[in-house]
N, C-alpha and C. Protein backbone atom coordinates (compact mmCIF):
# COMPACT_ATOMS: atom_id res chain seq x y z
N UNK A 1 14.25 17.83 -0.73
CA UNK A 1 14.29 16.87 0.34
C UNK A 1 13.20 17.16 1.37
N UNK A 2 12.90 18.35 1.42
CA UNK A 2 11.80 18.76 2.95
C UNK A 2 10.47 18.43 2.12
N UNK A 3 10.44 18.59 0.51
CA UNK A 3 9.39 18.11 0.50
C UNK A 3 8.84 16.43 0.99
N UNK A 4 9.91 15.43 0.73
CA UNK A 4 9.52 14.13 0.82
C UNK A 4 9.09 14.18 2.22
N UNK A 5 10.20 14.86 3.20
CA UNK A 5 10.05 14.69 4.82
C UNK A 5 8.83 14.84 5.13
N UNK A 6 8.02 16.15 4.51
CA UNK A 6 6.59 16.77 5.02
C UNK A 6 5.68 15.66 4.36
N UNK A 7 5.76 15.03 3.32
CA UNK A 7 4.81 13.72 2.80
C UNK A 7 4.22 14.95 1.81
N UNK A 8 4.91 15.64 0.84
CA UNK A 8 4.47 16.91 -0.08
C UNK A 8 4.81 16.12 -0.99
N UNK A 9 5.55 15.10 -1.53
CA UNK A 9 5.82 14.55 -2.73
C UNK A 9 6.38 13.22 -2.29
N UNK A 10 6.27 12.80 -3.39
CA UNK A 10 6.88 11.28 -3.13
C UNK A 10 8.30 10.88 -4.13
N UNK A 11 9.44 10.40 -3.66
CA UNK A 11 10.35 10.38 -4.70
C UNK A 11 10.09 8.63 -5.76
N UNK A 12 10.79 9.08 -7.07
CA UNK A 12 10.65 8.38 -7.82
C UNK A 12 11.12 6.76 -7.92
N UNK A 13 12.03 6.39 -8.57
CA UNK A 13 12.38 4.79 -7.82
C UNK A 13 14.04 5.36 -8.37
N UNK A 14 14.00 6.10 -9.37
CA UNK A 14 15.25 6.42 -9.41
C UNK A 14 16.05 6.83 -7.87
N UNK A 15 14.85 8.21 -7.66
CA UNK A 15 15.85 8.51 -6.76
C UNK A 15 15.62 7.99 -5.16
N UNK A 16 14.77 6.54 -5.20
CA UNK A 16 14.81 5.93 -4.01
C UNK A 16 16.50 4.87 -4.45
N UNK A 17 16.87 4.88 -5.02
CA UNK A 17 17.91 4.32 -5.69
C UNK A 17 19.10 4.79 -5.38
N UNK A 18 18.85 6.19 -5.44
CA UNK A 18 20.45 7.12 -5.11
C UNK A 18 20.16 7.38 -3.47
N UNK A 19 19.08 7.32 -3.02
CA UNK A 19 19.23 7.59 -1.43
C UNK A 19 19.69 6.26 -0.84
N UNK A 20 19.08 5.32 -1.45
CA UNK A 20 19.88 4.29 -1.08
C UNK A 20 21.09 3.69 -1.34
N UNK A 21 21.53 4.18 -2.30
CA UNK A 21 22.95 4.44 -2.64
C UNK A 21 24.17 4.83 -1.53
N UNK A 22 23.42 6.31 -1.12
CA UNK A 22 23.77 7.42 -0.38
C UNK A 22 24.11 7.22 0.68
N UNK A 23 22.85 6.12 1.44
CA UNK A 23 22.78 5.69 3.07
C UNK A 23 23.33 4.41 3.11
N UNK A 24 23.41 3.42 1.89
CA UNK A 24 24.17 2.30 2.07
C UNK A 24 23.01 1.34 2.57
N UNK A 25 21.53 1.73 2.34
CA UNK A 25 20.95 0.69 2.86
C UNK A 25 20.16 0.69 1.90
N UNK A 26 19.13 -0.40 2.23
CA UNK A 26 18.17 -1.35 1.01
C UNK A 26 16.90 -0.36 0.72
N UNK A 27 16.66 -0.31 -0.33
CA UNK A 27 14.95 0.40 -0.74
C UNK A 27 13.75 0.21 0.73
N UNK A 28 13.68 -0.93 0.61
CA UNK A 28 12.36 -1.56 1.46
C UNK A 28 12.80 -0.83 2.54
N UNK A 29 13.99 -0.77 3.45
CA UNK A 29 14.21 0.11 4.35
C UNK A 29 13.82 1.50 4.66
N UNK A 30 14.21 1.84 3.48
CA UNK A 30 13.92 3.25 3.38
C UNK A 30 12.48 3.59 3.05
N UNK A 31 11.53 3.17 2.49
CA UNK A 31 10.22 2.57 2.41
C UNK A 31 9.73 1.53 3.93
N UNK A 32 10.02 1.74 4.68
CA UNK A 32 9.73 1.15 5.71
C UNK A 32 8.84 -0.37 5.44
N UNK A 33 9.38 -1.07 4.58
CA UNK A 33 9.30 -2.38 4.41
C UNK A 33 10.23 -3.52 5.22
N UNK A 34 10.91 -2.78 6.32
CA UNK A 34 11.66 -3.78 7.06
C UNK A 34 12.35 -3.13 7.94
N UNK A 35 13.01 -3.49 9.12
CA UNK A 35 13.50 -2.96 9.85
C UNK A 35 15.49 -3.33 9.64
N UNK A 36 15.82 -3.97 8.27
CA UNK A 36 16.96 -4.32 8.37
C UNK A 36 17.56 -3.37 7.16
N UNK A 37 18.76 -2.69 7.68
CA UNK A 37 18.94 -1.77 6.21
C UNK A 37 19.74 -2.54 5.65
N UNK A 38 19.89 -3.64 5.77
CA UNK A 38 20.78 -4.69 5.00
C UNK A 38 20.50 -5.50 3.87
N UNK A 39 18.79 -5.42 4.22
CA UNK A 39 18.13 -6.82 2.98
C UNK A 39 18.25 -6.56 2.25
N UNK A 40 18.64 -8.04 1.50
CA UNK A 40 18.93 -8.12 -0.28
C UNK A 40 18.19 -8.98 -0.51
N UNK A 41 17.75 -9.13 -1.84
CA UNK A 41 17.34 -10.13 -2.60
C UNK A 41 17.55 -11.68 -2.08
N UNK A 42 16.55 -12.27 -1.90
CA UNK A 42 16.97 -13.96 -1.75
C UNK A 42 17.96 -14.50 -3.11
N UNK A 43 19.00 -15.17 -2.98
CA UNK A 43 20.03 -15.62 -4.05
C UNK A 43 18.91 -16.15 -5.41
N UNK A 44 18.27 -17.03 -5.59
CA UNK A 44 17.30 -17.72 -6.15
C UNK A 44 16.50 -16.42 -6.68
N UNK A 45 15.85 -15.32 -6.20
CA UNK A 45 15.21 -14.34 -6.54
C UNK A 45 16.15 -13.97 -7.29
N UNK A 46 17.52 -12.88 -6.80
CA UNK A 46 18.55 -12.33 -7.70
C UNK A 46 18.84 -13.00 -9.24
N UNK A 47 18.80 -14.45 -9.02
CA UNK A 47 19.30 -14.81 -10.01
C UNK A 47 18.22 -14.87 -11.19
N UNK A 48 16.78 -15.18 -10.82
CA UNK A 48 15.84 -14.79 -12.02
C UNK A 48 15.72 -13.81 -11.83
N UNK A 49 15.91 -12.80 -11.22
CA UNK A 49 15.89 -11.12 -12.09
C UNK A 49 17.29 -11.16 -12.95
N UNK A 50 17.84 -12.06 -12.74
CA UNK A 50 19.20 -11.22 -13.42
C UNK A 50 19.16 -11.71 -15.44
N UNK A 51 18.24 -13.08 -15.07
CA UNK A 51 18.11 -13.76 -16.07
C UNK A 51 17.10 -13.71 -17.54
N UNK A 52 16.05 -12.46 -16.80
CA UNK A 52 15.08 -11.96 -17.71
C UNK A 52 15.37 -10.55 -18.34
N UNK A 53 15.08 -10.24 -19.65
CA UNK A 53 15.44 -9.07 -19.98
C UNK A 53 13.82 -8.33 -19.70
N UNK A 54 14.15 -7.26 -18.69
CA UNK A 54 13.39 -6.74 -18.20
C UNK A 54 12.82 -5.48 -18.90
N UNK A 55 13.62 -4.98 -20.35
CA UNK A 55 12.76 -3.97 -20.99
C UNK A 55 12.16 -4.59 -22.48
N UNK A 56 12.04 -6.31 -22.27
CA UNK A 56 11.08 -6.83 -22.88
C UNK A 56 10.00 -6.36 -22.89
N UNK A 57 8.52 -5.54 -23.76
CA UNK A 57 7.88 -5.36 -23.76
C UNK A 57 6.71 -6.65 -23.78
N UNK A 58 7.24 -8.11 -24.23
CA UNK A 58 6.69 -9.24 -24.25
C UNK A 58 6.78 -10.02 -22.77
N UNK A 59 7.39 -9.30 -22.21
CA UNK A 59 7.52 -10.13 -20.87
C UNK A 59 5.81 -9.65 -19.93
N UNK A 60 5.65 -8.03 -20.09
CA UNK A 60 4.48 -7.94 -19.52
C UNK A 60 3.46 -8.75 -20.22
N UNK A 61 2.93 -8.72 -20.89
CA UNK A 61 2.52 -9.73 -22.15
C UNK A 61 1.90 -11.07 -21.94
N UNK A 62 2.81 -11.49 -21.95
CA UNK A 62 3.09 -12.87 -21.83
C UNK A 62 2.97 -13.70 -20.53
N UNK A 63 3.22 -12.91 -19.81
CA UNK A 63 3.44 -13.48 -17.83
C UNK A 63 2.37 -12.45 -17.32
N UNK A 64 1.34 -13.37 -16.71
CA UNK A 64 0.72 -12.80 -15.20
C UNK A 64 1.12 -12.49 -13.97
N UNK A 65 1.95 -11.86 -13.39
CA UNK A 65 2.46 -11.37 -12.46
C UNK A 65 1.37 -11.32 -11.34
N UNK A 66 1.74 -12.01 -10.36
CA UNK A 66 0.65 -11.61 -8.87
C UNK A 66 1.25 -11.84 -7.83
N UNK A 67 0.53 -11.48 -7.03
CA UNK A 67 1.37 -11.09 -5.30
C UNK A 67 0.14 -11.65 -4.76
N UNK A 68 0.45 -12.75 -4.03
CA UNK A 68 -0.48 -13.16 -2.62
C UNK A 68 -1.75 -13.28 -3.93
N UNK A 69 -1.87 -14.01 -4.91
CA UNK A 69 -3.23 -14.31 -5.30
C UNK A 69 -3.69 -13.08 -6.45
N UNK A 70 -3.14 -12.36 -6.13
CA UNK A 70 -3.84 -11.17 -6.85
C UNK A 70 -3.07 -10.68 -7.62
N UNK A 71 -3.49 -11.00 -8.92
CA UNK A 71 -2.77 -10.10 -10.35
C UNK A 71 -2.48 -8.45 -10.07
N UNK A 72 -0.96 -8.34 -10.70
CA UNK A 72 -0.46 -6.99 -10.65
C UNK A 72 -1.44 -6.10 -12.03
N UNK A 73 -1.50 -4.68 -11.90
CA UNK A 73 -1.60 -4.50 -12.80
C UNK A 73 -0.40 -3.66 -13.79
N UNK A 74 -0.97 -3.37 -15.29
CA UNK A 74 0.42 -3.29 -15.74
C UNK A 74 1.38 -1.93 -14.87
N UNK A 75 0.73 -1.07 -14.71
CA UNK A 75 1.63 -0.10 -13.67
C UNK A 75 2.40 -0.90 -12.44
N UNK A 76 1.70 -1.77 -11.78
CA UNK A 76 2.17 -2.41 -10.75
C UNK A 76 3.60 -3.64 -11.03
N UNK A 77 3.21 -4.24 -12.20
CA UNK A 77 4.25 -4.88 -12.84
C UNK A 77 5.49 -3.68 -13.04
N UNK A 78 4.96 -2.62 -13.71
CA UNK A 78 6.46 -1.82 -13.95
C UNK A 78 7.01 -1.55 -12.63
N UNK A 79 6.30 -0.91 -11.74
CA UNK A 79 6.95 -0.93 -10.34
C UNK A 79 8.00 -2.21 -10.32
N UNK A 80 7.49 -3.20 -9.61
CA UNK A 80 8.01 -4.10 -10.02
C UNK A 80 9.39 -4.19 -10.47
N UNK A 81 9.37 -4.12 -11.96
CA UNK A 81 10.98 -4.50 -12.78
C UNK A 81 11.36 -3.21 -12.10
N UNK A 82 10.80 -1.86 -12.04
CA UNK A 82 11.90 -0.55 -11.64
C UNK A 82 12.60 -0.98 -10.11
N UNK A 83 11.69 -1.70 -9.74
CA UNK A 83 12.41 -1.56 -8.00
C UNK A 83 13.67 -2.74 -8.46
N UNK A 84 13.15 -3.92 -9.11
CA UNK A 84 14.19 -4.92 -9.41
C UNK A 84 15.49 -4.29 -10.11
N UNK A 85 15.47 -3.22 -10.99
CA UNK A 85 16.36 -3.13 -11.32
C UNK A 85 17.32 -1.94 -10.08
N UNK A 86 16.49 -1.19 -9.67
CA UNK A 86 17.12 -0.52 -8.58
C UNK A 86 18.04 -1.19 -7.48
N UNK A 87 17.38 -2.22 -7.09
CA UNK A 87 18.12 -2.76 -6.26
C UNK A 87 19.51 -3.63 -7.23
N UNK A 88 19.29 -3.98 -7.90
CA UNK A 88 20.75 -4.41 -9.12
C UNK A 88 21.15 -3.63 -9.43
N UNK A 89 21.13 -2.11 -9.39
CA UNK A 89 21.80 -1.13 -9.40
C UNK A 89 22.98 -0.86 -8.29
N UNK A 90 22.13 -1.73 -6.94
CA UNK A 90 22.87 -1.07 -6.06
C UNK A 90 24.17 -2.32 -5.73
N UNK A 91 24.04 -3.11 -6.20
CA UNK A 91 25.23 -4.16 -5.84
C UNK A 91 26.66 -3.65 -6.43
């Protein structure tokens, strides 16, 4: 743990998963992506993550994934499904 505090390592998405588990609040929170430890998924978002099988290897494939204009790349896509499934972990 003192390592993450000192910025000596960075934790994985797993275990941004169990801290957020732990504290009862959202990833992005804890990642200082928001100031609400409450945010969830928009309903409409939840429901197409819930609807794709996400260890499709054809889904990277097949779909261009981008944010604001700019194509993910494939590491950035896996981010991506890992955080999606993290947070569907936590419901």
């Amino acid at each position: 743990m003192s390592h993450y505090e000192k910025n000596r390592r960075e934790p994985d998405t797993d275990t941004l998963a169990k801290f957020a588990d732990i504290y009862q609040v959202s990833i992005d929170y804890l990642v200082g992506r928001t100031d609400n430890p409450e945010a969830t998924l928009d309903p409409d978002v939840r429901e197409f993550a819930g609807s794709i099988e996400l260890s499709d290897q054809e889904l990277l494939e097949k779909f261009a994934f981008s944010i604001d204009g700019s194509p993910l790349t494939p590491e950035e896509s896996k981010m991506f499904i890992a955080f999606i499934r993290a947070n569907r972990s936590m419901r």
